[in-house]
Protein backbone atom coordinates (compact mmCIF):
# COMPACT_ATOMS: atom_id res chain seq x y z
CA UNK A 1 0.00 0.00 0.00
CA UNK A 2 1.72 3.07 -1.34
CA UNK A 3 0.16 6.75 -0.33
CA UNK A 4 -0.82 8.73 -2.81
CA UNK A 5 0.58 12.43 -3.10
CA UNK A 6 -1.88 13.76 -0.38
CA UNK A 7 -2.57 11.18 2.03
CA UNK A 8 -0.70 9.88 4.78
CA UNK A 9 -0.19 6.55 6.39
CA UNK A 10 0.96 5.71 10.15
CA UNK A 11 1.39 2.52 11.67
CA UNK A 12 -0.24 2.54 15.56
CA UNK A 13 0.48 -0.16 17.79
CA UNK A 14 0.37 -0.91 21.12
CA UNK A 15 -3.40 -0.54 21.74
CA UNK A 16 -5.85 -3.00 23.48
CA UNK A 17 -6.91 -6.02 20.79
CA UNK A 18 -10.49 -5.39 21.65
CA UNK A 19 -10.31 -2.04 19.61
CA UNK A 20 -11.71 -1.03 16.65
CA UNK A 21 -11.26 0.20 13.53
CA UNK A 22 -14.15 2.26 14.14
CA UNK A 23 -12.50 3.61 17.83
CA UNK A 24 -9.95 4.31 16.23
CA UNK A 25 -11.03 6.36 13.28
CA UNK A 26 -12.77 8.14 15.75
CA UNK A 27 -9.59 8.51 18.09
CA UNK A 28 -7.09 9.61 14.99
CA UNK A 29 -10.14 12.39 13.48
CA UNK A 30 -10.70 14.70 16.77
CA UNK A 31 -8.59 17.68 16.35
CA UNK A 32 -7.32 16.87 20.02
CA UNK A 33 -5.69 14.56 19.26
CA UNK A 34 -3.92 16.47 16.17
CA UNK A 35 -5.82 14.51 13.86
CA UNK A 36 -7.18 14.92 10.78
CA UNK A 37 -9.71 13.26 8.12
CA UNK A 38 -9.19 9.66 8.47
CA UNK A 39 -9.92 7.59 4.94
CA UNK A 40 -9.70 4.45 6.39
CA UNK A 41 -8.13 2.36 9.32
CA UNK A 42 -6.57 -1.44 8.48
CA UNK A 43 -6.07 -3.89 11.55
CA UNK A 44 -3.11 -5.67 10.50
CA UNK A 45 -2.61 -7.50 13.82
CA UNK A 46 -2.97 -7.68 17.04
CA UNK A 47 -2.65 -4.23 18.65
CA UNK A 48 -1.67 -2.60 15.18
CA UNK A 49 -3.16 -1.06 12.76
CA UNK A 50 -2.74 0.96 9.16
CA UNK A 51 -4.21 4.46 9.27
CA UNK A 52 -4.69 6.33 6.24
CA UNK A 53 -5.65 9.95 6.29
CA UNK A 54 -6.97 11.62 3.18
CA UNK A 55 -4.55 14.27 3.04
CA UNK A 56 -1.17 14.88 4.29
CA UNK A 57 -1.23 17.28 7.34
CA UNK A 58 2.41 18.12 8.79
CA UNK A 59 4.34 14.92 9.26
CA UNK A 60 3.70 12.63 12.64
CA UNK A 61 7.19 11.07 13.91
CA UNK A 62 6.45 9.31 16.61
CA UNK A 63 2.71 10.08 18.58
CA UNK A 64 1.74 8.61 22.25
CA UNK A 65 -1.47 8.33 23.73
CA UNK A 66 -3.56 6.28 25.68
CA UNK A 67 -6.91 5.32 23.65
């Protein structure tokens, strides 16, 4: 999965393997939390996940928080 020019794509792991995608699409789009539009969230084991915003908003290094 390659990002296109104006989206962006972070790996998050670490998180309880009860979550969802959905929890987490809503974690990673309030502006709190420095997020941004969220296209679409991949669980690609347990306690990580794929998330791919629709556009590229600053660039996200490393990001901790408890969800």
């Amino acid at each position: 999965m390659e990002p296109t020019n104006n989206q962006q794509i972070i790996l998050v792991s670490n998180f309880p393997s009860n979550t969802s995608a959905e929890e987490l699409t809503i974690h990673f789009q309030r502006t709190k939390n420095g997020g941004g539009d969220v296209e679409s969230v991949r669980l690609i084991g347990e306690g990580r996940a794929l998330v791919i915003f629709e556009e590229k908003e600053g660039n996200i290094f490393f990001y901790t928080n408890k969800i």
